[in-house]
N, C-alpha and C. Protein backbone atom coordinates (compact mmCIF):
# COMPACT_ATOMS: atom_id res chain seq x y z
N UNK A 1 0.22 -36.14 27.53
CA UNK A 1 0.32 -37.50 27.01
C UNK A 1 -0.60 -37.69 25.81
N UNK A 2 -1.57 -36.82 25.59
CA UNK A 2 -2.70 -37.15 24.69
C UNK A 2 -2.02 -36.85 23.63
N UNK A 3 -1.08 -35.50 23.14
CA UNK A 3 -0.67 -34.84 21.94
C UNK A 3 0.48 -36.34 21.84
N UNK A 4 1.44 -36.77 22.53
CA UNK A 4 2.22 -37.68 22.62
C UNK A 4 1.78 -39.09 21.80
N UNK A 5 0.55 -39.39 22.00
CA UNK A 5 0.16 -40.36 21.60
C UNK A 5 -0.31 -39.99 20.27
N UNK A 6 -1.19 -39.10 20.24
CA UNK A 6 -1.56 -38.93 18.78
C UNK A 6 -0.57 -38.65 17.76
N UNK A 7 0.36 -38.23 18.01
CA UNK A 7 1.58 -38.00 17.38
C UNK A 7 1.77 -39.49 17.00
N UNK A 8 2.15 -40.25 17.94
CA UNK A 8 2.99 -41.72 18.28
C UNK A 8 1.58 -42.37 16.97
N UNK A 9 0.63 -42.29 17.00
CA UNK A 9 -0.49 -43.32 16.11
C UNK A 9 -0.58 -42.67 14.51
N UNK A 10 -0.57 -41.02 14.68
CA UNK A 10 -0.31 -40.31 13.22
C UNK A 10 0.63 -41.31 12.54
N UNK A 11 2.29 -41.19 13.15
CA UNK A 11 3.57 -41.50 12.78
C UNK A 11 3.21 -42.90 12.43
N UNK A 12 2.68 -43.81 13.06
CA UNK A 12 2.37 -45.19 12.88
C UNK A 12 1.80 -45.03 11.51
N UNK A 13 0.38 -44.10 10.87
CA UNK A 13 -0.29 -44.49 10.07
C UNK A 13 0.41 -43.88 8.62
N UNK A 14 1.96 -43.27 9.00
CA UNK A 14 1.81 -42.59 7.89
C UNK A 14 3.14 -43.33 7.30
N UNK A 15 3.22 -44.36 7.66
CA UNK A 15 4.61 -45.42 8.34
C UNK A 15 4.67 -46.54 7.22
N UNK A 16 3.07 -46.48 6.14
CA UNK A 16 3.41 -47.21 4.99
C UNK A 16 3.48 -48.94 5.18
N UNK A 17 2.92 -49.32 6.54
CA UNK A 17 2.47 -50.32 7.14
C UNK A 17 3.86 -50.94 7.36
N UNK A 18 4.98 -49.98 8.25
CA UNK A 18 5.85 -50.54 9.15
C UNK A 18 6.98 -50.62 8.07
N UNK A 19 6.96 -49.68 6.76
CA UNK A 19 8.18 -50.15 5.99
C UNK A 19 9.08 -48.96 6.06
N UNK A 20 8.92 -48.19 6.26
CA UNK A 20 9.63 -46.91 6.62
C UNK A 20 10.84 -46.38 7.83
N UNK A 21 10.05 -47.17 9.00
CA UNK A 21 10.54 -46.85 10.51
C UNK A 21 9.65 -47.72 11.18
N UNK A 22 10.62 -48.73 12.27
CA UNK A 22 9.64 -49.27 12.73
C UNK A 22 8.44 -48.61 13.65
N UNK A 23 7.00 -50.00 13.62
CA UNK A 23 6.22 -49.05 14.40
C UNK A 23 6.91 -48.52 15.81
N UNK A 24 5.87 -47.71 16.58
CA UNK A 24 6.00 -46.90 17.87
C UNK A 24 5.16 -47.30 18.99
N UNK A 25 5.48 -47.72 19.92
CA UNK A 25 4.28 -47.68 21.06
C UNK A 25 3.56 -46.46 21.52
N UNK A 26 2.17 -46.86 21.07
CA UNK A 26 1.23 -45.79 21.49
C UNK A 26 1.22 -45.27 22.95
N UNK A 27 2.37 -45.14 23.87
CA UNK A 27 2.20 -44.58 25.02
C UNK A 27 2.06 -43.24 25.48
N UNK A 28 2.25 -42.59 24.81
CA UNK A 28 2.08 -40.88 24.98
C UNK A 28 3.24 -40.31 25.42
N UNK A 29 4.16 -41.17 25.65
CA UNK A 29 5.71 -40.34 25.87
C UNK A 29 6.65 -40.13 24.70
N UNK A 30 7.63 -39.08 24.60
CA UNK A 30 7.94 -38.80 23.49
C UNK A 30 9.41 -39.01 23.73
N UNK A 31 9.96 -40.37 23.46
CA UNK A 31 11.24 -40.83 24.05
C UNK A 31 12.00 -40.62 22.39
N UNK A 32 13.14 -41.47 22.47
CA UNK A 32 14.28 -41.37 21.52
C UNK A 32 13.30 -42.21 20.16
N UNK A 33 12.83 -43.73 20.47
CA UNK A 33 11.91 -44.05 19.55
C UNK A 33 10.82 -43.23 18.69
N UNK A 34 10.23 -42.63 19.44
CA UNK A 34 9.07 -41.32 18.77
C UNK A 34 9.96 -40.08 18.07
N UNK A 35 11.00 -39.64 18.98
CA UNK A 35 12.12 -38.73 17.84
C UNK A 35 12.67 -39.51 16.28
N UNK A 36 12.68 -40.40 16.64
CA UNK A 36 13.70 -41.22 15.35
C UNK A 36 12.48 -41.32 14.35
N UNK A 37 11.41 -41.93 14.69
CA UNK A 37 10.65 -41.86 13.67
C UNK A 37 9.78 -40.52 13.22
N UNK A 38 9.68 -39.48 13.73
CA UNK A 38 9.44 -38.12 13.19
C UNK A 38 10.38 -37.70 12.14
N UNK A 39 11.06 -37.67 12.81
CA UNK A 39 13.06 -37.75 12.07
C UNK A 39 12.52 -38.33 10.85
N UNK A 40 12.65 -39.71 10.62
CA UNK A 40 12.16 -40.33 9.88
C UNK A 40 11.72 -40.08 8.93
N UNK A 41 10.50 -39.63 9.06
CA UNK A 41 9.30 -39.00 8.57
C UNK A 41 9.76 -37.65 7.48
N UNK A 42 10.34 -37.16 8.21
CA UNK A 42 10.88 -35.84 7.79
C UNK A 42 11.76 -36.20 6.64
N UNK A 43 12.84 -36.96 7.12
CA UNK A 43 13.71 -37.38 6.11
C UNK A 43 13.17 -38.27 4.54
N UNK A 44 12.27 -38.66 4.98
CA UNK A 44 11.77 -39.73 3.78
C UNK A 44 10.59 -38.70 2.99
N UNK A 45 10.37 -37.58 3.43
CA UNK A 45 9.45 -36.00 2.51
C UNK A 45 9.78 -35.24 2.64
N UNK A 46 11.52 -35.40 2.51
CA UNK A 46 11.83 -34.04 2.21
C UNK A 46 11.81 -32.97 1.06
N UNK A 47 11.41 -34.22 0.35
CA UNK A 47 11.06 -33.37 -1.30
C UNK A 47 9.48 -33.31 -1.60
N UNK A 48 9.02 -33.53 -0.67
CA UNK A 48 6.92 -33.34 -0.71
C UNK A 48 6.72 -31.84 0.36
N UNK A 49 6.53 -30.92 -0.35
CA UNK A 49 6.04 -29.73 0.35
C UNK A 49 5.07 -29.86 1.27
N UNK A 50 4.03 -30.81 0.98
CA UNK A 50 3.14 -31.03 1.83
C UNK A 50 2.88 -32.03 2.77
N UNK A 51 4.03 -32.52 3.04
CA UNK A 51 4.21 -33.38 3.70
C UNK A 51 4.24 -33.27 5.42
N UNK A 52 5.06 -31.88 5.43
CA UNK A 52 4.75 -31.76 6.87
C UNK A 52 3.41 -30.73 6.94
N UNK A 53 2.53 -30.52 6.14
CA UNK A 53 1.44 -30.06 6.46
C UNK A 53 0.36 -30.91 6.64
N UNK A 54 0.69 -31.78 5.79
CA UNK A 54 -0.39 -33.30 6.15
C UNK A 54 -0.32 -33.54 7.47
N UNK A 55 1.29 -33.95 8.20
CA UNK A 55 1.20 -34.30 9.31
C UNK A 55 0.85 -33.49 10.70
N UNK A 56 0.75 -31.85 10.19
CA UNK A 56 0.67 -30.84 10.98
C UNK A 56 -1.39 -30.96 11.48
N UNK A 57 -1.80 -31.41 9.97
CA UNK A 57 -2.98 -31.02 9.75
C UNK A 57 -3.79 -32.43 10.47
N UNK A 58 -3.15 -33.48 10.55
CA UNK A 58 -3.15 -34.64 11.51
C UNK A 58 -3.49 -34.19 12.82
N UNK A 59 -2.60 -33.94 13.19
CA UNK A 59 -2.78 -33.32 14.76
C UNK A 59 -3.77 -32.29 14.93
N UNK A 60 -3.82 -31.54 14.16
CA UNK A 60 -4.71 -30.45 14.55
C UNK A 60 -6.20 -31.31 14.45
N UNK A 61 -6.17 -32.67 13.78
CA UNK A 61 -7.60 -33.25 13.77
C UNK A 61 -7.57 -34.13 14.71
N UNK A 62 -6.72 -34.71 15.22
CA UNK A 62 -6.42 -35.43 16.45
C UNK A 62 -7.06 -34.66 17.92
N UNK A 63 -6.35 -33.45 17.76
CA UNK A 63 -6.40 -33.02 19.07
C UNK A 63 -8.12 -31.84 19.06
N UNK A 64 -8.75 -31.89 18.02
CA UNK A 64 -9.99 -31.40 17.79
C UNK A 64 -10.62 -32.54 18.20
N UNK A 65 -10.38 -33.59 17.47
CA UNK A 65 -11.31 -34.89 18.29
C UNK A 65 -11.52 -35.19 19.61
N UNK A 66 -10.14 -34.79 20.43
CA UNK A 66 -9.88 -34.75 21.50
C UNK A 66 -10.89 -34.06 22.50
N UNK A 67 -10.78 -32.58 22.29
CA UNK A 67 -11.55 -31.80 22.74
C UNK A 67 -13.21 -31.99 22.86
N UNK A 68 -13.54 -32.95 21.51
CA UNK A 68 -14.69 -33.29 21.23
C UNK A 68 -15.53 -33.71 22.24
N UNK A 69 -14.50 -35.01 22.37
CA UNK A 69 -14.89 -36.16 23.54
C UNK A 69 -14.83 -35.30 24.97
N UNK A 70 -14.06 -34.11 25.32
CA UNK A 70 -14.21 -34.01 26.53
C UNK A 70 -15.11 -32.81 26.93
């Protein structure tokens, strides 16, 4: 649920303050809502090379923080 959520709050922040895809509930499940807006995501950089490395490089700081705390 933790990778779920951080995903779900990344996608939120990278969301251009809700003009892109609507927001996501931060619940940590990865339902049809959290697909559509990855989707999303994908679709709207598909011409930025670094686009899914930003969001790759997200998580990998997400889930380092994670570890931090525990």
């Amino acid at each position: 649920a933790n990778a779920g959520r951080s995903l779900q709050e990344i996608l939120n922040v990278l969301n251009k303050e809700g003009t892109l895809w609507p927001d996501i509930a931060m619940d940590g499940g990865i339902g049809q809502k959290t697909i559509d807006a990855l989707k999303a995501y994908v679709n709207t950089n598909r011409r930025d090379p670094e686009a899914i490395e930003k969001l790759t490089m997200m998580m990998f700081s997400a889930q380092n923080y994670h570890y931090v705390q525990i």
